[in-house]
C-alpha atoms as a PDB file:
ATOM      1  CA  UNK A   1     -82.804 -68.440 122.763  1.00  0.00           C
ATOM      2  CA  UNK A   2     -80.529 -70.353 120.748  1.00  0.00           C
ATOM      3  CA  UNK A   3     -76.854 -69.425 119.234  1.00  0.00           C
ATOM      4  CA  UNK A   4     -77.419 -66.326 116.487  1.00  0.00           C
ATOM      5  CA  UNK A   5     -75.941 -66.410 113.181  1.00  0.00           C
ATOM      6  CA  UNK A   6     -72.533 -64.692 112.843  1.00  0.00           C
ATOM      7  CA  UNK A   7     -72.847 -61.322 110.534  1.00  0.00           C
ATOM      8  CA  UNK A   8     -70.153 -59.243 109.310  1.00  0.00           C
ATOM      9  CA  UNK A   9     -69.523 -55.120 109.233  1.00  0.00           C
ATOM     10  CA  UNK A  10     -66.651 -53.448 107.227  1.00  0.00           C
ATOM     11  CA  UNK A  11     -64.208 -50.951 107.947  1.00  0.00           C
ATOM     12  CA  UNK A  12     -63.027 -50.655 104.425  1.00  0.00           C
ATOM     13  CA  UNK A  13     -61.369 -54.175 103.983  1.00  0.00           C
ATOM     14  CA  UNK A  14     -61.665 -54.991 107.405  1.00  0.00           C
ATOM     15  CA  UNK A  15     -64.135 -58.337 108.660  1.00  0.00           C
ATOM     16  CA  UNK A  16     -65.794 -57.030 111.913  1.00  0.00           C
ATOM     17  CA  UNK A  17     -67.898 -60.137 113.627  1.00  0.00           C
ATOM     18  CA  UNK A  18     -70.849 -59.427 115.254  1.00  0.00           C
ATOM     19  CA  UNK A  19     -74.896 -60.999 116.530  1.00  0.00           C
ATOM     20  CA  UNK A  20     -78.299 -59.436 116.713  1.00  0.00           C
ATOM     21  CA  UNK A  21     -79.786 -60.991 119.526  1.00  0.00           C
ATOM     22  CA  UNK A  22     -83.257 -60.027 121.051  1.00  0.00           C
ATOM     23  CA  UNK A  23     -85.718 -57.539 119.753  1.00  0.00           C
ATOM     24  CA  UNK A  24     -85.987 -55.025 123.157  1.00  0.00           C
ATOM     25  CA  UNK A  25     -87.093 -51.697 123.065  1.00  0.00           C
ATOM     26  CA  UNK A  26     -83.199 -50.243 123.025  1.00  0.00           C
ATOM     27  CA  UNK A  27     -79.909 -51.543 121.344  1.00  0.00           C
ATOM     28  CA  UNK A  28     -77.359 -52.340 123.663  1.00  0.00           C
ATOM     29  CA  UNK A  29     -73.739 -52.976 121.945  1.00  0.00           C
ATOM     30  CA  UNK A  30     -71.607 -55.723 124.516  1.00  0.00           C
ATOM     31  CA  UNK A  31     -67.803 -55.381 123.590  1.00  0.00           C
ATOM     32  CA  UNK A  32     -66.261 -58.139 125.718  1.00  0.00           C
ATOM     33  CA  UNK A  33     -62.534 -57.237 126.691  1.00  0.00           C
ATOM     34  CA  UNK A  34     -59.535 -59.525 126.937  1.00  0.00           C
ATOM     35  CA  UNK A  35     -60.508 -62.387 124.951  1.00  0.00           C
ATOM     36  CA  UNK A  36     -63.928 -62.772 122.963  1.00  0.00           C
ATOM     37  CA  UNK A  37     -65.114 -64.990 120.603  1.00  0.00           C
ATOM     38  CA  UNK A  38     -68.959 -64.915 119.345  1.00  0.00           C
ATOM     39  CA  UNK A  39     -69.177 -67.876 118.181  1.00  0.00           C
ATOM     40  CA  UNK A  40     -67.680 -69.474 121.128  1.00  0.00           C
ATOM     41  CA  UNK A  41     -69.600 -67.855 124.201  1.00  0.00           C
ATOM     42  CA  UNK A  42     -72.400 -69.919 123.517  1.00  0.00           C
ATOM     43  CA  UNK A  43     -70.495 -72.918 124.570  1.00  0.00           C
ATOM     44  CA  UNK A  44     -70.285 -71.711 128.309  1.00  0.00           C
ATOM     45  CA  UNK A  45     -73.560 -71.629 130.219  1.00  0.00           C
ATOM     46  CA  UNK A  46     -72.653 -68.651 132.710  1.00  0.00           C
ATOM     47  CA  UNK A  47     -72.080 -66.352 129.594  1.00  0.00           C
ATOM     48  CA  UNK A  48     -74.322 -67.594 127.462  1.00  0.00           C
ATOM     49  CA  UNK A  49     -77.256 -67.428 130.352  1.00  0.00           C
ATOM     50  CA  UNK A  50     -75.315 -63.799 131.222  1.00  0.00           C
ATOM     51  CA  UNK A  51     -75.798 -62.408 127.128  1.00  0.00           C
ATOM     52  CA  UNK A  52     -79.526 -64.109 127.324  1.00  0.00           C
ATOM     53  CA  UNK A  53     -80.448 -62.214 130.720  1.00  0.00           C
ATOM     54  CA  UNK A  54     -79.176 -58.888 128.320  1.00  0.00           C
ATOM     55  CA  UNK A  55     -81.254 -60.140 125.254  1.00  0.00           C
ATOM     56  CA  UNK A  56     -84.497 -60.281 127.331  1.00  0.00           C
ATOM     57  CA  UNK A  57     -84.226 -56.167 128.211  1.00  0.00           C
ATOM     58  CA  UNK A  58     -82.671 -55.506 124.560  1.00  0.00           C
ATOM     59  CA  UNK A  59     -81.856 -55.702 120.760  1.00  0.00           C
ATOM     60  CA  UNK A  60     -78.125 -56.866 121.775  1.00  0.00           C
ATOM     61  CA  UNK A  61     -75.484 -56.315 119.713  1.00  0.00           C
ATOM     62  CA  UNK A  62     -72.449 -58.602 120.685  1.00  0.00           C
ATOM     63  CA  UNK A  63     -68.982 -57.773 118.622  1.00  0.00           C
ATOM     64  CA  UNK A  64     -65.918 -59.126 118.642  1.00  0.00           C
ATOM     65  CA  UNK A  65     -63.348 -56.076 118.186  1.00  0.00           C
ATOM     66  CA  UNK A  66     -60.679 -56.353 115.818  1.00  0.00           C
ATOM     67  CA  UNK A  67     -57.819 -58.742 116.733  1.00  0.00           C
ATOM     68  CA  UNK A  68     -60.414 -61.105 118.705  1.00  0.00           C
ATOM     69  CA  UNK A  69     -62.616 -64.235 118.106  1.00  0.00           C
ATOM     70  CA  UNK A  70     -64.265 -64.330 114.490  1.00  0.00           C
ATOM     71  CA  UNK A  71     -63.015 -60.519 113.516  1.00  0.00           C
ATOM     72  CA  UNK A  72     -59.842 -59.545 111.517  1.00  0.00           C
ATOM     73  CA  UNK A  73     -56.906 -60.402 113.186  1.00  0.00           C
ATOM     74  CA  UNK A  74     -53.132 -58.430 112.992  1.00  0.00           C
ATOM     75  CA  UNK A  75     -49.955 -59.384 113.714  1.00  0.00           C
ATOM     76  CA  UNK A  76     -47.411 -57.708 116.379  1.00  0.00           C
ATOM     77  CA  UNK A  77     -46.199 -55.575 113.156  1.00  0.00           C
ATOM     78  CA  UNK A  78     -49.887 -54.040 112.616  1.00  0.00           C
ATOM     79  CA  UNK A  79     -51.705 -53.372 115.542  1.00  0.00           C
ATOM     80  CA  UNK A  80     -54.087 -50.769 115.100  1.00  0.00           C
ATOM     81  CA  UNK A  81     -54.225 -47.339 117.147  1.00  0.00           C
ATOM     82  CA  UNK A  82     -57.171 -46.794 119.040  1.00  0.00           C
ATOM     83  CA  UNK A  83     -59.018 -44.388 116.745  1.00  0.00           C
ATOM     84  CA  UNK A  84     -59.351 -46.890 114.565  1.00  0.00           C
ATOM     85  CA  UNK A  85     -61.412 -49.235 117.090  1.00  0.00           C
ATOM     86  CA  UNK A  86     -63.667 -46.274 117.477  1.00  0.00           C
ATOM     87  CA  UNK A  87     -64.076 -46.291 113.648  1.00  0.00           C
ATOM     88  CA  UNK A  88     -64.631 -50.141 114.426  1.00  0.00           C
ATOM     89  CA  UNK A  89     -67.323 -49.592 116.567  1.00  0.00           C
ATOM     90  CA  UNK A  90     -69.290 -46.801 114.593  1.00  0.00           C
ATOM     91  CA  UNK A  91     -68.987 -49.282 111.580  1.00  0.00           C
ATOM     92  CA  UNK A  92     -70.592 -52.272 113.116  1.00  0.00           C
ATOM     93  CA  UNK A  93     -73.545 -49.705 114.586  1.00  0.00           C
ATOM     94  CA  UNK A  94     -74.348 -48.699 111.137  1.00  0.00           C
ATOM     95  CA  UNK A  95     -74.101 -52.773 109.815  1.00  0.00           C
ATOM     96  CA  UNK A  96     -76.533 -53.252 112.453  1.00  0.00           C
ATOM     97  CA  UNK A  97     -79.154 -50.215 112.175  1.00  0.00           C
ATOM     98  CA  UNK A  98     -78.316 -48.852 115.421  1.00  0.00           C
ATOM     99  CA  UNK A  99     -78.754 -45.609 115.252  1.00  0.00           C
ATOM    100  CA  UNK A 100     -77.585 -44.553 119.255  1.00  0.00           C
ATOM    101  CA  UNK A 101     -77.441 -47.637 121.586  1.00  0.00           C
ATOM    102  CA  UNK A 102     -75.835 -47.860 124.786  1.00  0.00           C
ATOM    103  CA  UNK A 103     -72.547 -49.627 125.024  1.00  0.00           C
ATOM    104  CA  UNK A 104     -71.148 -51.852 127.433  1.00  0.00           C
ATOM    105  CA  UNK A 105     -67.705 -52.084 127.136  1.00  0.00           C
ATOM    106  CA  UNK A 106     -65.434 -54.413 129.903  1.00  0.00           C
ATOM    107  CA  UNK A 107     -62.042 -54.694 130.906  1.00  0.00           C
ATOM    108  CA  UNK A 108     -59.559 -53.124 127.914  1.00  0.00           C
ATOM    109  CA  UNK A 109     -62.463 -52.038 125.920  1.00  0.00           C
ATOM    110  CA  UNK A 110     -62.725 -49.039 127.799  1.00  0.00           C
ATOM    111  CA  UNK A 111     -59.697 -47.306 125.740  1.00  0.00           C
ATOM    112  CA  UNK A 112     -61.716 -46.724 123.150  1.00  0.00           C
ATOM    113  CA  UNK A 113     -65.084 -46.765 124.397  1.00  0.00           C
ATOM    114  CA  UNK A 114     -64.458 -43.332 126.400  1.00  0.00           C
ATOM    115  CA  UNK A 115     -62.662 -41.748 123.713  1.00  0.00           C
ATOM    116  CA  UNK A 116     -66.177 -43.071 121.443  1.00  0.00           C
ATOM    117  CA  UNK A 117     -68.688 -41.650 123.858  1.00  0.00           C
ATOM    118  CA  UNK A 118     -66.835 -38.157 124.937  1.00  0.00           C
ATOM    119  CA  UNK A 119     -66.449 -37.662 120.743  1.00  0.00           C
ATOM    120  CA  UNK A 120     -69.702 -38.875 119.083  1.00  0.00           C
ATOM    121  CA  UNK A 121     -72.102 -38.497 122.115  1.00  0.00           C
ATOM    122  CA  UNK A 122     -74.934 -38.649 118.899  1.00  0.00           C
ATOM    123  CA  UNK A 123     -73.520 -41.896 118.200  1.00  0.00           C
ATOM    124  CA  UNK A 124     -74.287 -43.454 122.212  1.00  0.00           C
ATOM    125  CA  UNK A 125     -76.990 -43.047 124.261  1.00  0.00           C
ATOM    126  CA  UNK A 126     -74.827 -44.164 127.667  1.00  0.00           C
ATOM    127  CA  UNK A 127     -71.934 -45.744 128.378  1.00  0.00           C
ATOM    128  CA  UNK A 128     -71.174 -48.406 131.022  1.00  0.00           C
ATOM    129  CA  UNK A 129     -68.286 -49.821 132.023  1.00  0.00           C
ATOM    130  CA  UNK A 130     -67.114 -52.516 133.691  1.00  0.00           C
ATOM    131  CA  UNK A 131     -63.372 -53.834 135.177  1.00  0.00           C
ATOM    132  CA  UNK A 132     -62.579 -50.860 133.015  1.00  0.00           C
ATOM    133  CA  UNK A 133     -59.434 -48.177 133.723  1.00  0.00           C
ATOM    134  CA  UNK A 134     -58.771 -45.159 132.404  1.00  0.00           C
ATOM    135  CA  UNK A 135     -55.080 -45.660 132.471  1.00  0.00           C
ATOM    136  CA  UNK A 136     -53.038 -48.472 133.234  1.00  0.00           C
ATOM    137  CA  UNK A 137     -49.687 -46.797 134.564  1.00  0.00           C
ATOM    138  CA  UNK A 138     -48.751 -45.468 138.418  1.00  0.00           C
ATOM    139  CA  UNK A 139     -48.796 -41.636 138.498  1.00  0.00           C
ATOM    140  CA  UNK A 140     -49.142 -39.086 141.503  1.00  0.00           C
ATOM    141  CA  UNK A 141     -53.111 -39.419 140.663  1.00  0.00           C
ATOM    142  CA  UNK A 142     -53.015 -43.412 140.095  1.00  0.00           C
ATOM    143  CA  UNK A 143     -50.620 -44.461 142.628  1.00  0.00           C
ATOM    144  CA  UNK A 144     -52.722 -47.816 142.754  1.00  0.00           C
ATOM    145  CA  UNK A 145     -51.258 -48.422 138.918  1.00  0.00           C
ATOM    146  CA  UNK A 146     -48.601 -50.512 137.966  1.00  0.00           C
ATOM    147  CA  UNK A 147     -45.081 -49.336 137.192  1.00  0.00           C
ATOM    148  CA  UNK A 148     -43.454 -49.821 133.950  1.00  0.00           C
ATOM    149  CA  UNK A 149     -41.442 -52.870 134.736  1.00  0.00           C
ATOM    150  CA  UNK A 150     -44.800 -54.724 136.387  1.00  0.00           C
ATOM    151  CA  UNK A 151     -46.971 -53.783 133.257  1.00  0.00           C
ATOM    152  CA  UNK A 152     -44.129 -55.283 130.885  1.00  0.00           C
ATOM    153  CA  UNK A 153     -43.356 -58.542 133.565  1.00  0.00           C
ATOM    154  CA  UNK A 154     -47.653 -58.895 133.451  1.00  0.00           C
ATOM    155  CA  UNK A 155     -47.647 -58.810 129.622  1.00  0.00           C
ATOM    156  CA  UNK A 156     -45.011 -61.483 128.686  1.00  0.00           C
ATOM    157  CA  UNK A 157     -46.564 -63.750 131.436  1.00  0.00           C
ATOM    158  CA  UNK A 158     -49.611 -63.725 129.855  1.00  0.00           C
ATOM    159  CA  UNK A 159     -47.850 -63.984 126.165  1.00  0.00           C
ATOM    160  CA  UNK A 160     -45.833 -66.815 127.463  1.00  0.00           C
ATOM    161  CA  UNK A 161     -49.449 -68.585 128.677  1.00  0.00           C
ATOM    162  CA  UNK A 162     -52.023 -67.741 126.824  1.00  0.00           C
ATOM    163  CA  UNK A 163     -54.198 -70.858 125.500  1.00  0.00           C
ATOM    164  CA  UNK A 164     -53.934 -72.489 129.134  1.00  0.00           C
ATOM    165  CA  UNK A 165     -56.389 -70.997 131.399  1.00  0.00           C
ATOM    166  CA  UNK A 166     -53.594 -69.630 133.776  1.00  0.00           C
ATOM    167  CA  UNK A 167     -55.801 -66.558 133.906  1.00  0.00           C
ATOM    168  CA  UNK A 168     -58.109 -68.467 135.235  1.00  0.00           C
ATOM    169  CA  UNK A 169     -56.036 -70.413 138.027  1.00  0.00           C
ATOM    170  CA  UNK A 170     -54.490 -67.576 139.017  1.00  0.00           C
ATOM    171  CA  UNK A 171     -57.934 -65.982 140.195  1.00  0.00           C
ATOM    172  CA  UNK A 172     -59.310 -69.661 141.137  1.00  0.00           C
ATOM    173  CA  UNK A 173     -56.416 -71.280 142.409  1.00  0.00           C
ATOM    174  CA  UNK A 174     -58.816 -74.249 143.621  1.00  0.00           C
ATOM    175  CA  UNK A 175     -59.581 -75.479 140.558  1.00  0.00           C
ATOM    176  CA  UNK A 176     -57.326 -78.452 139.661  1.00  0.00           C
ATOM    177  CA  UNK A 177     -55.385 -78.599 136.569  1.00  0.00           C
ATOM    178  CA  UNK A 178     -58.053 -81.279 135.349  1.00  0.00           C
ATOM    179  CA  UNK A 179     -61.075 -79.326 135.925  1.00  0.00           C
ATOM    180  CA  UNK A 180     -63.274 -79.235 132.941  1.00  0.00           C
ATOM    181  CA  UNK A 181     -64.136 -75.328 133.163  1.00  0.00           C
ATOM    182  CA  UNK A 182     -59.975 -74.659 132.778  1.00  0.00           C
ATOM    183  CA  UNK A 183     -60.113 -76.749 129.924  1.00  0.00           C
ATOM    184  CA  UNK A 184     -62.588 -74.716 127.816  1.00  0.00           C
ATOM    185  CA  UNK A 185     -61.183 -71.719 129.076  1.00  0.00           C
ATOM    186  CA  UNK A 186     -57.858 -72.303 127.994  1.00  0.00           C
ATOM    187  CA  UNK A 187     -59.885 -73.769 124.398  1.00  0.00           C
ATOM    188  CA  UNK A 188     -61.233 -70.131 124.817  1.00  0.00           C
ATOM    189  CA  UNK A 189     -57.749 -68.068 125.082  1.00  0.00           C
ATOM    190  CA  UNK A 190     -56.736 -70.187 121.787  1.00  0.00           C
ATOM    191  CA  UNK A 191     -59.883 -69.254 119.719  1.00  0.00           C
ATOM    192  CA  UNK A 192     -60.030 -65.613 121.595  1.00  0.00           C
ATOM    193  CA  UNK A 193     -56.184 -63.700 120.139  1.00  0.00           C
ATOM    194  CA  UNK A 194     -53.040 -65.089 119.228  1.00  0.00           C
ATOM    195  CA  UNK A 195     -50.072 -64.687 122.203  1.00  0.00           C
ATOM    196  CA  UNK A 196     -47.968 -62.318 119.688  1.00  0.00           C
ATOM    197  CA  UNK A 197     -50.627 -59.469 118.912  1.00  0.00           C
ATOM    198  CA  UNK A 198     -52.000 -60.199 122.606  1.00  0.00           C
ATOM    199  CA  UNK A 199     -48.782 -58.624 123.941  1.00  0.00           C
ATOM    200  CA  UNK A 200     -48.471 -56.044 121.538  1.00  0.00           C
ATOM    201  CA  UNK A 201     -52.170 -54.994 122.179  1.00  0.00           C
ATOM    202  CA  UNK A 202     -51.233 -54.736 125.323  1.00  0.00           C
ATOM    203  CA  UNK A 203     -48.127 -52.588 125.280  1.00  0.00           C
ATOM    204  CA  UNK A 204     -50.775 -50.285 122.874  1.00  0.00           C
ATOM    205  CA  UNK A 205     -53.205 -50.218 125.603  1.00  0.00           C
ATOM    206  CA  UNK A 206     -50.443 -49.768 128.340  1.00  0.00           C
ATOM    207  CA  UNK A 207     -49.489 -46.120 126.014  1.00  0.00           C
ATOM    208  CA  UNK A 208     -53.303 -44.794 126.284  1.00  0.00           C
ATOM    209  CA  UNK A 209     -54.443 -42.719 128.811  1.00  0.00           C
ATOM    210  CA  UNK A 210     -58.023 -41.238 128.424  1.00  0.00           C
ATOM    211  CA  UNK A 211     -58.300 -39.509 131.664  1.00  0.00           C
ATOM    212  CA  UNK A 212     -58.639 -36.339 129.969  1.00  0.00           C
ATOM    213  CA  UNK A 213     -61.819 -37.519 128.457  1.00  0.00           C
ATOM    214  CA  UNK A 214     -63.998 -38.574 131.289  1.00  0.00           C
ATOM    215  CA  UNK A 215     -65.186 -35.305 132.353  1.00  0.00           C
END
């Protein structure tokens, strides 16, 4: 299955990047949290082979969400609130004839995609998540969370390293500083989000709490 072409859906003047790949008997919309870039997955074999394996059950629809990869990007000064990435969402479904797919929504993706599935449960036929949280901050119900200080000390490490696969080294700390993987990853981070709006996506994400939601 080789790379798909790169389409576009609008929220008003808004570019939102997304692929049609497969032809299964359901749609299944991948939102990749963090860092994405459409264009770019194909480069690595473990994702690439990973979006194939969801191809072969599905008509996948892979998006980059606004702010990442080959979608509209913001600045610090602009970062939009999380209704509108629901918006976001609903406008690339109807770009791409889905009338109720599943999504799969990882990592940070999961602020909105709750929200999106407890509000407009025509709209998704099932939501899965994964490395997703419902709320990022320590409370008497989360005491597993980070405090304020940590989230804000977490952010501007990652602002200050974005674009050099620290991420990555951090998790992997046997992979040397020459290893070719770290070197397309950190390629990756560049092409993925900018350090600025990074952080201030971050402190946006860090505000939302959709516990209320899940039931």
């Amino acid at each position: 299955m080789s790379q798909q072409e790169i389409r576009y859906a609008w929220n008003g003047e808004i570019a939102l990047a997304y692929q049609l790949v497969g032809s299964g008997p359901l749609d299944l919309l991948y939102m990749q949290g963090n860092i994405s870039n459409v264009e770019v997955n194909w480069e690595h074999p473990p994702l690439a082979r990973f979006l194939r394996e969801l191809a072969r059950m599905s008509r996948l629809i892979v998006n980059d969400r606004r702010g990442l990869g080959c979608s509209e990007r913001f600045t610090p000064a602009d970062t939009p609130p999380i209704e509108t990435l629901m918006d976001d969402v609903l406008a690339v479904l109807d770009a791409a004839g889905s009338e109720r797919p599943v999504l799969l929504a990882t990592g940070d993706c999961g602020f909105f995609a709750c929200p999106l599935a407890a509000t407009r449960p025509d709209r998704l036929a099932g939501l899965i998540l994964v490395n997703a949280a419902p709320t990022w901050r320590r409370s008497d119900e989360t005491p597993w969370a980070r405090t304020e200080e940590q989230l804000e000390r977490s952010f501007r490490w990652v602002q200050s390293n974005l674009g050099n696969a620290s991420w990555t080294r951090r998790a992997n700390p046997s992979l040397s500083g020459d290893d070719p993987e770290l070197r397309w990853l950190a390629r990756y981070e560049r092409l993925a989000q900018a350090p600025g709006a990074l952080y201030s996506e971050a402190r946006r994400f860090a505000e939302t709490d959709v516990r209320s939601v899940l039931p």
